[in-house]
Structures are given as structure tokens and as C-alpha cells.
N, C-alpha and C. Protein backbone atom coordinates (compact mmCIF):
# COMPACT_ATOMS: atom_id res chain seq x y z
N UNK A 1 79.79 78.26 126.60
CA UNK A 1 80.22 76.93 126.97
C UNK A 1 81.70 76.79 126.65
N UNK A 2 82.47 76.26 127.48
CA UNK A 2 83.95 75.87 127.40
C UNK A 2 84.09 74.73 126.83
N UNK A 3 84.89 75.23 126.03
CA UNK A 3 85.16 73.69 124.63
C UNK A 3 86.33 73.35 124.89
N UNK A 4 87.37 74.04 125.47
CA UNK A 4 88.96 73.98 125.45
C UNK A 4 89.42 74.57 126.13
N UNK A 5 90.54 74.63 127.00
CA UNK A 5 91.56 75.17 127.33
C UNK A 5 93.15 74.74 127.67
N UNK A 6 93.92 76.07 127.97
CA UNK A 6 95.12 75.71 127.69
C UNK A 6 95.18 76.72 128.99
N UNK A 7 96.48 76.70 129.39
CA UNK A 7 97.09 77.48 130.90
C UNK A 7 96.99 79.09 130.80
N UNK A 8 96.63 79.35 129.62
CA UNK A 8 96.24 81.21 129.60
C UNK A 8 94.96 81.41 128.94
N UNK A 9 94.37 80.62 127.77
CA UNK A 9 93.20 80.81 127.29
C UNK A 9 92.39 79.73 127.33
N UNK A 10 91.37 79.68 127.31
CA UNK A 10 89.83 79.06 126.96
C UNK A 10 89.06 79.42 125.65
N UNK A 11 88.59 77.92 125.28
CA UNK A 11 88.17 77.97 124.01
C UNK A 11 86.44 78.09 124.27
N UNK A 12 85.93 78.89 123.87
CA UNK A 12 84.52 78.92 124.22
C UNK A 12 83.47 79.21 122.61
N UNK A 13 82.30 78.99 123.26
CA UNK A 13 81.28 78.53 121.86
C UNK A 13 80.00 79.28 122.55
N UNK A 14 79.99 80.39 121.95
CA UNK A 14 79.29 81.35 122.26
C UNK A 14 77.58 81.00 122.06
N UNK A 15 76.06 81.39 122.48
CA UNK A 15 75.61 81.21 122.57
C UNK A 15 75.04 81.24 120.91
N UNK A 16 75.72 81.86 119.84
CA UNK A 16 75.22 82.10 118.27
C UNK A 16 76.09 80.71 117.26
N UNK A 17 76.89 79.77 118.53
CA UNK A 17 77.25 79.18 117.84
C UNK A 17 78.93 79.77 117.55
N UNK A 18 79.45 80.51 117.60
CA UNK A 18 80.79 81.20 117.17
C UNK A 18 81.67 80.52 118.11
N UNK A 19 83.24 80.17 117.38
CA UNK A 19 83.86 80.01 118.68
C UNK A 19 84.94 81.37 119.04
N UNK A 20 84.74 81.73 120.51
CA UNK A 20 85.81 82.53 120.46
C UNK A 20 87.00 82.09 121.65
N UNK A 21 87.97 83.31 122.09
CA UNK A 21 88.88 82.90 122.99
C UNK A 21 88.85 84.01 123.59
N UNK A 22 89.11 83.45 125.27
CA UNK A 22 89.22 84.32 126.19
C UNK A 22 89.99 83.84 127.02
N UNK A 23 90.82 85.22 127.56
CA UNK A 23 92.09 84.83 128.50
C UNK A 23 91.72 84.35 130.04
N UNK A 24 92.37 83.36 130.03
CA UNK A 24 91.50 82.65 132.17
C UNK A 24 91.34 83.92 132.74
N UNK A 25 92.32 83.90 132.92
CA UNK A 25 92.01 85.06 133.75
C UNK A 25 91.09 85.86 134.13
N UNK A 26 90.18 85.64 133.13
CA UNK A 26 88.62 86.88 133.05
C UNK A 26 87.76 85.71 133.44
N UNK A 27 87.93 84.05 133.80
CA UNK A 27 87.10 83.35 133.80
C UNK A 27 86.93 82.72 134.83
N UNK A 28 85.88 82.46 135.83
CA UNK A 28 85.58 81.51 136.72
C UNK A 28 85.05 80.26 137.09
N UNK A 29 85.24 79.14 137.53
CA UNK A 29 84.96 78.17 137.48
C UNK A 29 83.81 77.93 137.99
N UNK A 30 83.12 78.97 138.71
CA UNK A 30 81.52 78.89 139.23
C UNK A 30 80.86 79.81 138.02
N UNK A 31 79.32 79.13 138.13
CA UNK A 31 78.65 79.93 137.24
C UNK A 31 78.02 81.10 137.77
N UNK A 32 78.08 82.58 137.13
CA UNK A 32 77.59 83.63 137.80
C UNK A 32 76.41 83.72 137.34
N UNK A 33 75.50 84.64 138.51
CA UNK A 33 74.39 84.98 138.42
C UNK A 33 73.94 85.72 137.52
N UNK A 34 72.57 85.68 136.41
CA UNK A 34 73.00 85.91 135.42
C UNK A 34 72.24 87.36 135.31
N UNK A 35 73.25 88.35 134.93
CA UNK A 35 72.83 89.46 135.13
C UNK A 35 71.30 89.91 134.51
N UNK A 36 71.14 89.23 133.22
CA UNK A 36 69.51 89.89 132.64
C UNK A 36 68.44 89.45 133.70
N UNK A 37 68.46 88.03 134.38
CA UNK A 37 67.28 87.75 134.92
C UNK A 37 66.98 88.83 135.98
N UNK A 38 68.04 88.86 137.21
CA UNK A 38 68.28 89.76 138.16
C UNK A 38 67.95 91.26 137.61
N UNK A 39 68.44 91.81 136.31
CA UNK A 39 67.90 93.06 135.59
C UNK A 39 66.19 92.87 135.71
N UNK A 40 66.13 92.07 134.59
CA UNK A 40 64.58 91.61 134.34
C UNK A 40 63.90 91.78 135.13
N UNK A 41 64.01 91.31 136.99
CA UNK A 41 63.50 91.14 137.79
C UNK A 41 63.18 92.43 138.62
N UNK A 42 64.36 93.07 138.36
CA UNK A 42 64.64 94.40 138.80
C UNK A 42 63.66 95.56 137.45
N UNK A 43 63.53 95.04 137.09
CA UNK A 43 62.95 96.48 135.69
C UNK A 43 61.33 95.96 136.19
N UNK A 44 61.12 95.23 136.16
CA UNK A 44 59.68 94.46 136.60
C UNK A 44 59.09 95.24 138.10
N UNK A 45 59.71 95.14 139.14
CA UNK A 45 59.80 95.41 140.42
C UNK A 45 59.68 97.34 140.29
N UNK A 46 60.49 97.89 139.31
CA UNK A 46 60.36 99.25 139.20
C UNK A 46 59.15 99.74 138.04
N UNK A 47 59.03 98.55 137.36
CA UNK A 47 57.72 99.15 136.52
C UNK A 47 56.40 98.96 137.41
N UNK A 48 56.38 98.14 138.47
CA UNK A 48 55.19 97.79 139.42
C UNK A 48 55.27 99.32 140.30
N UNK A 49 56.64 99.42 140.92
CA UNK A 49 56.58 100.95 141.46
C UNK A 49 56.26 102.40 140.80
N UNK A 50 56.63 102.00 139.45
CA UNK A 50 55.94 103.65 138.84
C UNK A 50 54.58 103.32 138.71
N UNK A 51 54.26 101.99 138.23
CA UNK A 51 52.73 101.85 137.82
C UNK A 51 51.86 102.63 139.13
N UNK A 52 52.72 101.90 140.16
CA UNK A 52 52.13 102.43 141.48
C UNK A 52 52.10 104.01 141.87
N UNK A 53 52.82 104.24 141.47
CA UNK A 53 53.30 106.19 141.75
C UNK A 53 52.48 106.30 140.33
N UNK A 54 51.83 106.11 139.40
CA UNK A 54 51.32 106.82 138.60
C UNK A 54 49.76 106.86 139.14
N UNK A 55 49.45 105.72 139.22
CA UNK A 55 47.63 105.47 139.83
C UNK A 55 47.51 106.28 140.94
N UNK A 56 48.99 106.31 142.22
CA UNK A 56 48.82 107.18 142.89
C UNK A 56 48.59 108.76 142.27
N UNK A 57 49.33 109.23 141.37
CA UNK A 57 49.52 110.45 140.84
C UNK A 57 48.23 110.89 140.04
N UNK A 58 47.48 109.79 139.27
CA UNK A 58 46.14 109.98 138.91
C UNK A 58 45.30 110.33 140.02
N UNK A 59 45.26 109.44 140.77
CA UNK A 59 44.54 109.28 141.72
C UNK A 59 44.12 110.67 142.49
N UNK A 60 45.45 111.03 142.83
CA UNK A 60 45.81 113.05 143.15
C UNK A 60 45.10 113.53 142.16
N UNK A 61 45.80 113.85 140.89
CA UNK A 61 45.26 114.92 139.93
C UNK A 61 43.55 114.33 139.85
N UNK A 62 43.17 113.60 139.88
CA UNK A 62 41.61 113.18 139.80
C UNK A 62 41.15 114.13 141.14
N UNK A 63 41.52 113.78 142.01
CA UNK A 63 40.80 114.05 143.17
C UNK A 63 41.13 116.04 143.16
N UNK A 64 42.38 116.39 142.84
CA UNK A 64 42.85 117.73 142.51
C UNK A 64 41.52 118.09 141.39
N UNK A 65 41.69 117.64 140.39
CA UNK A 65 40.55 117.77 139.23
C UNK A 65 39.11 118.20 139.73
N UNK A 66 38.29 117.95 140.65
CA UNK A 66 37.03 117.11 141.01
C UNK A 66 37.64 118.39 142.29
N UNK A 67 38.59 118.72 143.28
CA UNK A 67 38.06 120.00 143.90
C UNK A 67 38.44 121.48 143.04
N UNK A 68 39.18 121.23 141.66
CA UNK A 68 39.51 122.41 141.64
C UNK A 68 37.54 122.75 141.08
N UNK A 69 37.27 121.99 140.29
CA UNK A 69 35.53 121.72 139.69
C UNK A 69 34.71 122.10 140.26
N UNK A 70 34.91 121.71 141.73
CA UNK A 70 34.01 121.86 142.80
C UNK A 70 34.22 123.67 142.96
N UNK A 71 35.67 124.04 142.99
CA UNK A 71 35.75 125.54 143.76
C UNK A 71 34.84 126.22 142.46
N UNK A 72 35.35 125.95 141.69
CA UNK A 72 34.60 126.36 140.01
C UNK A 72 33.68 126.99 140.09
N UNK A 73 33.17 125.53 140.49
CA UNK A 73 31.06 125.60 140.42
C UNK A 73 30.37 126.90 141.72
N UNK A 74 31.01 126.60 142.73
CA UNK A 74 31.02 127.61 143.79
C UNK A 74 31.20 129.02 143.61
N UNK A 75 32.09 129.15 142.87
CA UNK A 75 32.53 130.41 142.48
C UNK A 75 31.53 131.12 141.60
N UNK A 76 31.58 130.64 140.40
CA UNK A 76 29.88 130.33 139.24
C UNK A 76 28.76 130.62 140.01
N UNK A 77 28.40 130.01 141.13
CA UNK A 77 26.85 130.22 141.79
C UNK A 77 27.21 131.74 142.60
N UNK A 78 28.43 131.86 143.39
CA UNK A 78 28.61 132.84 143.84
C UNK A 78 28.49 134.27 143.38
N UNK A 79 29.10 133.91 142.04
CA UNK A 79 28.89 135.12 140.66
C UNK A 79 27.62 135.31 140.45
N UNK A 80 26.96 134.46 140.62
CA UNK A 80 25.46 134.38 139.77
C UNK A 80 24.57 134.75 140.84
N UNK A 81 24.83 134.31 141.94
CA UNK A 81 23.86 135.28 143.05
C UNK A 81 23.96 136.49 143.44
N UNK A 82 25.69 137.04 143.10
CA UNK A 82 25.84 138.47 143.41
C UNK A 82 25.35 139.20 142.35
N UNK A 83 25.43 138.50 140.46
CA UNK A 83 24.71 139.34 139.64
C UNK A 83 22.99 139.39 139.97
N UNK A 84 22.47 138.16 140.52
CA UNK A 84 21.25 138.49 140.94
C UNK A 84 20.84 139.91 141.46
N UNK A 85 21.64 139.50 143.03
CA UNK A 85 21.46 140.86 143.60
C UNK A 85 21.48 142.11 143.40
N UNK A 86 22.16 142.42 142.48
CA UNK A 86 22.74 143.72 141.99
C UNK A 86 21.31 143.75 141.21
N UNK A 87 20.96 142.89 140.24
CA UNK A 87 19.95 143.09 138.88
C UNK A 87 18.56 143.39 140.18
N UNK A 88 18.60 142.82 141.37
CA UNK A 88 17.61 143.24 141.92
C UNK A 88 17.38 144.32 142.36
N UNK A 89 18.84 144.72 143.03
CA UNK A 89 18.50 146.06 143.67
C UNK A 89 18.56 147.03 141.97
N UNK A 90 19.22 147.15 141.69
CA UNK A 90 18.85 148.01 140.03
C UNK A 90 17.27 148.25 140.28
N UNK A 91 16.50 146.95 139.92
CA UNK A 91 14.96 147.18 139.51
C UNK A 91 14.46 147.98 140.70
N UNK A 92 14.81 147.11 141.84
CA UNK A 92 14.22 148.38 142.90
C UNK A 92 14.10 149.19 142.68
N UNK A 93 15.43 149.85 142.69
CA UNK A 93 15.71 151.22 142.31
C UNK A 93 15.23 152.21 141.22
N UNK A 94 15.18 151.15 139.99
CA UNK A 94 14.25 151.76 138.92
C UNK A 94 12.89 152.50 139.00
N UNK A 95 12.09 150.80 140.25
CA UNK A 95 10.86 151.11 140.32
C UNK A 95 10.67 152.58 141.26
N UNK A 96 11.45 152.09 142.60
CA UNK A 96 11.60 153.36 143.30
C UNK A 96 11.39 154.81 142.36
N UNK A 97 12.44 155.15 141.44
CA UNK A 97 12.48 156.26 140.50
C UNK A 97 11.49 156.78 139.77
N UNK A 98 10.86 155.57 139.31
CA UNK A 98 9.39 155.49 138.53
C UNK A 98 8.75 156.17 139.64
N UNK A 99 8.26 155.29 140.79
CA UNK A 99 7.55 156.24 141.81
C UNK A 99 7.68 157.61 142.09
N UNK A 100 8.55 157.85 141.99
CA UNK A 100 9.08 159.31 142.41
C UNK A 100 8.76 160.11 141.12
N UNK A 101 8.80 159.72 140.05
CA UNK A 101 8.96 160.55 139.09
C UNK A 101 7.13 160.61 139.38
N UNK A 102 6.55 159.90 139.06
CA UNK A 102 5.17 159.39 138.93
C UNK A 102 4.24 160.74 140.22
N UNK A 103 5.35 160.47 141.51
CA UNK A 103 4.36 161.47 142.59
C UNK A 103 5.01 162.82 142.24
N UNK A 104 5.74 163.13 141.50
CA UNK A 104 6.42 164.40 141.36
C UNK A 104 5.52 165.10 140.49
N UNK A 105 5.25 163.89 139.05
CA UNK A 105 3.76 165.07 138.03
C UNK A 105 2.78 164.94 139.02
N UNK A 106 2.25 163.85 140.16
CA UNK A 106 0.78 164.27 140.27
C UNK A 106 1.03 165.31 141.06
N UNK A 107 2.34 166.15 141.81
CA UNK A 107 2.41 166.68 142.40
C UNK A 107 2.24 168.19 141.76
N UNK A 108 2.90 168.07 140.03
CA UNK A 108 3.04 168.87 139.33
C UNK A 108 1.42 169.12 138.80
N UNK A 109 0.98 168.79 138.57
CA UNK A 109 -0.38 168.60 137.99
C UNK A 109 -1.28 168.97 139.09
N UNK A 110 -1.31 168.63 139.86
CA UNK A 110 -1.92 169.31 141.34
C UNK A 110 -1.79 170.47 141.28
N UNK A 111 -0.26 171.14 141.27
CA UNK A 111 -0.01 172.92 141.39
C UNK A 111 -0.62 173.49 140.32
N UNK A 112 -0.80 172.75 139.14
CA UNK A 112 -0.67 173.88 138.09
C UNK A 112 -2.38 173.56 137.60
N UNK A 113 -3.50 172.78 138.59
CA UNK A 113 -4.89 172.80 139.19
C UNK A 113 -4.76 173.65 139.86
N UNK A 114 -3.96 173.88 141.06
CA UNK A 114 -4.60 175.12 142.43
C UNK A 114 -4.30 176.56 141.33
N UNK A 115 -3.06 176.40 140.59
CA UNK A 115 -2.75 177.87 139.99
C UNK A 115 -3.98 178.32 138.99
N UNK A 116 -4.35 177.18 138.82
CA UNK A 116 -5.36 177.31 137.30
C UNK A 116 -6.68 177.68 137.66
N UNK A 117 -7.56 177.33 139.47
CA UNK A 117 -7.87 178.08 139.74
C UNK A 117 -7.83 178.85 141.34
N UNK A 118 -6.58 180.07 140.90
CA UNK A 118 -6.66 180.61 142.16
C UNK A 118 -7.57 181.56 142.20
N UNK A 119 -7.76 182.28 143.48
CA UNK A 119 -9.28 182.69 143.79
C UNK A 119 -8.62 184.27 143.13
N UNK A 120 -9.79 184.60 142.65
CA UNK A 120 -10.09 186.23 141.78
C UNK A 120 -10.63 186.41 143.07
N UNK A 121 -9.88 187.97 143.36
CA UNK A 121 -10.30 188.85 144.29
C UNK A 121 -11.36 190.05 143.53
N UNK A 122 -12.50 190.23 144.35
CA UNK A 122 -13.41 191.45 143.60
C UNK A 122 -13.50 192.88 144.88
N UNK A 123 -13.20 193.44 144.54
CA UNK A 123 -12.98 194.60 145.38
C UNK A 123 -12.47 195.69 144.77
N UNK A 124 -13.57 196.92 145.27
CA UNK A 124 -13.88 198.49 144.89
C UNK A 124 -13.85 198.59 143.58
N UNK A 125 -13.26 199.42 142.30
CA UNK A 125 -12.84 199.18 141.19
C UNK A 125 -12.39 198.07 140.27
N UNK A 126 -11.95 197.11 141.07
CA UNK A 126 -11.39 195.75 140.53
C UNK A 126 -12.65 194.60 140.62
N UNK A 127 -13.32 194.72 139.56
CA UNK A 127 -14.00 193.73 140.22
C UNK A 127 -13.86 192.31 139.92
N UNK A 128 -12.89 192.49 138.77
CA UNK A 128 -11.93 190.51 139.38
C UNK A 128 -10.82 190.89 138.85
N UNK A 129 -10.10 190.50 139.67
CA UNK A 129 -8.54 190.54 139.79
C UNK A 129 -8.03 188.97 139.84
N UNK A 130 -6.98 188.93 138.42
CA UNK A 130 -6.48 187.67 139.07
C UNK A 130 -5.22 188.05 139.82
N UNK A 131 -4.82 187.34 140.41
CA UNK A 131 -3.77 187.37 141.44
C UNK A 131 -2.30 186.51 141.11
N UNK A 132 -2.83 185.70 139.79
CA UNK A 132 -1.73 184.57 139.98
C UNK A 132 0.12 184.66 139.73
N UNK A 133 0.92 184.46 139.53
CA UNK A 133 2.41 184.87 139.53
C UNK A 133 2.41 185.96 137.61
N UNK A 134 1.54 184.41 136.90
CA UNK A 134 1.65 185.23 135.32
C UNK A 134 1.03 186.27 135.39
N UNK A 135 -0.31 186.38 136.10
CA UNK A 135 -0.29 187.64 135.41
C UNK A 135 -0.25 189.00 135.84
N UNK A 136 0.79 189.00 137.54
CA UNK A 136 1.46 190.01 138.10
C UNK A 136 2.68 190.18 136.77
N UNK A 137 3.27 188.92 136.67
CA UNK A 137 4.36 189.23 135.82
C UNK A 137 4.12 190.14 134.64
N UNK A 138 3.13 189.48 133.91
CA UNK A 138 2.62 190.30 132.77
C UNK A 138 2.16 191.48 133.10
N UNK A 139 1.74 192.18 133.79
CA UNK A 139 1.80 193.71 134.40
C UNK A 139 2.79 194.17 134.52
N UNK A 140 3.22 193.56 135.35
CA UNK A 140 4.98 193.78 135.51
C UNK A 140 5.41 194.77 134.38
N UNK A 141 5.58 193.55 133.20
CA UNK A 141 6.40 193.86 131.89
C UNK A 141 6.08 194.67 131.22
N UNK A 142 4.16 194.86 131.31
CA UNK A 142 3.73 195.30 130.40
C UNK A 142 3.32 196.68 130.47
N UNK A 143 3.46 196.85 132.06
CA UNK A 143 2.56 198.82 132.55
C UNK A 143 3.89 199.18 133.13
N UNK A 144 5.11 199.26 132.07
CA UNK A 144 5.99 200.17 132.60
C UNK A 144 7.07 200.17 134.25
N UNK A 145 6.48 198.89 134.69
CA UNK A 145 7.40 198.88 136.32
C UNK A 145 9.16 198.45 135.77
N UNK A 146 8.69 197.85 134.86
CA UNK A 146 10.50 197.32 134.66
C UNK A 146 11.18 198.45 134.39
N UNK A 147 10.36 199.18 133.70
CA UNK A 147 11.66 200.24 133.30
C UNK A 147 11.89 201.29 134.13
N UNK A 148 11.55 201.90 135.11
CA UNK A 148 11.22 202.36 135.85
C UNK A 148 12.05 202.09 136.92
N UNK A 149 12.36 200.48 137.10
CA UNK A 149 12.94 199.97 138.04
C UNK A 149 14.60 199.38 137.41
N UNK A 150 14.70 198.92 136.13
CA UNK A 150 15.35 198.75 135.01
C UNK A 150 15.54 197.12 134.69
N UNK A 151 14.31 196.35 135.23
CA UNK A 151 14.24 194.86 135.24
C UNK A 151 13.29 194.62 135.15
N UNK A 152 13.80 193.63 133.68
CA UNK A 152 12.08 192.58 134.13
C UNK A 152 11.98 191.49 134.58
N UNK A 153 10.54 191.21 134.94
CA UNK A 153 10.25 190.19 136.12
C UNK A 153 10.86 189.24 136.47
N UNK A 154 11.22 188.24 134.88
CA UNK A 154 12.64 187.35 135.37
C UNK A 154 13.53 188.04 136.15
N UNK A 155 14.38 189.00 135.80
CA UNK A 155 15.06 189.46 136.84
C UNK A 155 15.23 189.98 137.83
N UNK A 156 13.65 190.19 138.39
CA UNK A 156 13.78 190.20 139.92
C UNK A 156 13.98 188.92 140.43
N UNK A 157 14.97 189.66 141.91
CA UNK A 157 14.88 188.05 143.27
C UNK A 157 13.76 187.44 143.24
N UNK A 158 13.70 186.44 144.13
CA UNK A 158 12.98 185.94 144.73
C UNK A 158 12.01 186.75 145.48
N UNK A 159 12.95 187.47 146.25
CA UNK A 159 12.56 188.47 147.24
C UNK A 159 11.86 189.89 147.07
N UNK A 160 12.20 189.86 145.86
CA UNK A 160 11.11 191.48 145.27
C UNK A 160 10.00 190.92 144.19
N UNK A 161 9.96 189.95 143.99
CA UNK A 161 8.67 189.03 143.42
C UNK A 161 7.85 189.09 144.08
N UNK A 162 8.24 188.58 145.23
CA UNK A 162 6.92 188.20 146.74
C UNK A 162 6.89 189.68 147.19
N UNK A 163 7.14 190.64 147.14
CA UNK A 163 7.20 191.81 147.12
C UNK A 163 5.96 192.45 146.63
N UNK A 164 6.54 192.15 145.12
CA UNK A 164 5.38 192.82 144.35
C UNK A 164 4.23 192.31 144.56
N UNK A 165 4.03 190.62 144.70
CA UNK A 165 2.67 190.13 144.70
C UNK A 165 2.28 190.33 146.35
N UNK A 166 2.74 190.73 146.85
CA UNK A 166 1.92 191.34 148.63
C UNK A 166 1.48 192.90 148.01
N UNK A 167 2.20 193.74 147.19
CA UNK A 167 1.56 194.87 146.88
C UNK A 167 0.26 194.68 146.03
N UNK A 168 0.33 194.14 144.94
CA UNK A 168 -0.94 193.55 144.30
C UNK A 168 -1.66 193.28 145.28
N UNK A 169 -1.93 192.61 146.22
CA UNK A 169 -2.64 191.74 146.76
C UNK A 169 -3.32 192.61 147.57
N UNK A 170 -2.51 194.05 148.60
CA UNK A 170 -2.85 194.91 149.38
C UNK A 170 -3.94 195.71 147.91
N UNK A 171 -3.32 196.19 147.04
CA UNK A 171 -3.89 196.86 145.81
C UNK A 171 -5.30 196.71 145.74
N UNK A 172 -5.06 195.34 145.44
CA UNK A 172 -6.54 194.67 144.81
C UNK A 172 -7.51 194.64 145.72
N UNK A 173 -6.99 193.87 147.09
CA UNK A 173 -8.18 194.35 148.38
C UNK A 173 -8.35 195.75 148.47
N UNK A 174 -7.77 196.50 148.53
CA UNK A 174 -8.37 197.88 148.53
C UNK A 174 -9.01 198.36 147.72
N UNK A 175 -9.68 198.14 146.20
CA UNK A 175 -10.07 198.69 145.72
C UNK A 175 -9.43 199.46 144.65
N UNK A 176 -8.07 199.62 144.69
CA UNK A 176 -7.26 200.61 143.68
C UNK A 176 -7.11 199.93 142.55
């Protein structure tokens, strides 16, 4: 408030009560607009706009939140049906193996029935002959052919095995 003046200064009474002085020159005879309200009004107007850009920005990260959750969960079931699968085919496979192993002894157990009884040949001098792989072999080893030949039965081929047991076999039908 202006209390005084003179042709270069003004006496003024500040809003705390103080008086001070200020040169005209800095002073106008209209009252100006007063900068805090216009601030005020203005800080108000920009706190409504961030409020607004923040709810928007929640609003995003919520909705961001809620699909990244969603890919999550998808991903999770996706994992969990491919470990299914796998744990399934495994057991298959197990059982499969089981089977196989399972027809392989009755298969084994079968041979070593037909070997257990193969047919005794009776003919001329022989009047039972077994015929079976052991106990060509055991002749084999035991009446002198290995050395003779300089191997034993393990170490014949394949091919002079089936050899020997077609000679046995001619042998024994004949009588010798």
C-alpha cells in the first residue's frame, strides 16, 4: 500500500507492516495481476494433468501387468504340457522296453527248453547220441580234435562249428 510519495520515490507499507521505499519508476498506477493466484491456478491445472498422466500411466502398467501375467501363465501351462508329454512318452517307452525285455527271456527260456530236450539220435553203435552244441563241444575239447587242428571250440568260426555238428550228425546216423 502507498503511504507517500514524492517525484522519484514512494513510501510504501509492506504487507508485514514495514515501511519501505521504492523508486516510481518501478511503480504503476494500475494494479497488476497478481502473480501467485495465476501461479496457484497454473500449479493446480498441472497437478490435474500429471494426476491425469499418472492414472493414465497406471492404468498402462496395470493393463501391461495383467498381459505380461497372462503370457506367464501360458507359458507355465505350455511348460507343463510339454513336461507331460515327454514324462509320457518316457513311460511308453519304458513299458515298451519292459516288453521287449520280458519276450526276449520267454524267448530265451523257450531255446534253452528245445536245447534241453533235443532229440538223441540211436543208431548202429551209438545207441543215444546227444547231438546238442555242448556236448559236440565237449568232444571237441576233450578227444583230441583241437589239437590236432590247434583250436578249441571257442575258437572255431561260426562256419567250422556247423561243420563239425553236420559231421556228428552224418556220424551218429551212421552208426560210427
Amino acid at each position: 500500500t502507498a503511504t507517500g510519495k514524492s517525484e522519484e520515490w514512494h513510501r510504501i507499507k509492506n504487507d508485514d507492516g514495514e515501511i519501505v521505499y521504492v523508486k516510481s519508476e518501478y511503480l504503476t498506477e494500475t494494479k497488476p495481476e497478481k502473480k501467485e493466484e495465476a501461479s496457484e491456478e497454473k500449479k493446480a491445472e498441472e497437478k490435474k494433468t500429471e494426476e491425469k498422466k499418472a492414472e493414465t500411466a497406471a492404468a498402462s502398467d496395470t493393463a501391461a501387468a495383467d498381459a505380461a501375467t497372462k503370457a506367464l501363465q501360458e507359458a507355465a501351462a505350455q511348460q507343463a504340457a510339454a513336461a507331460q508329454q515327454a514324462a509320457n512318452q518316457q513311460a511308453a517307452a519304458q513299458q515298451a522296453a519292459t516288453e521287449q525285455a520280458a519276450q526276449q527271456a520267454a524267448a530265451a527260456a523257450a531255446a534253452a527248453a528245445a536245447a534241453a530236450s533235443a532229440p538223441v539220435v540211436s543208431a548202429g553203435k551209438y545207441k543215444s547220441y546227444d547231438f546238442t552244441e555242448a556236448q559236440i563241444a565237449n568232444d571237441w575239447n576233450s578227444h583230441g580234435y583241437s589239437k590236432t587242428i590247434g583250436k578249441s571250440w571257442n575258437q572255431l568260426s561260426e562256419g567250422e562249428k556247423a561243420d563239425v555238428a553236420n559231421h556228428y550228425s552224418h556220424y551218429g546216423a551212421a552208426g560210427w
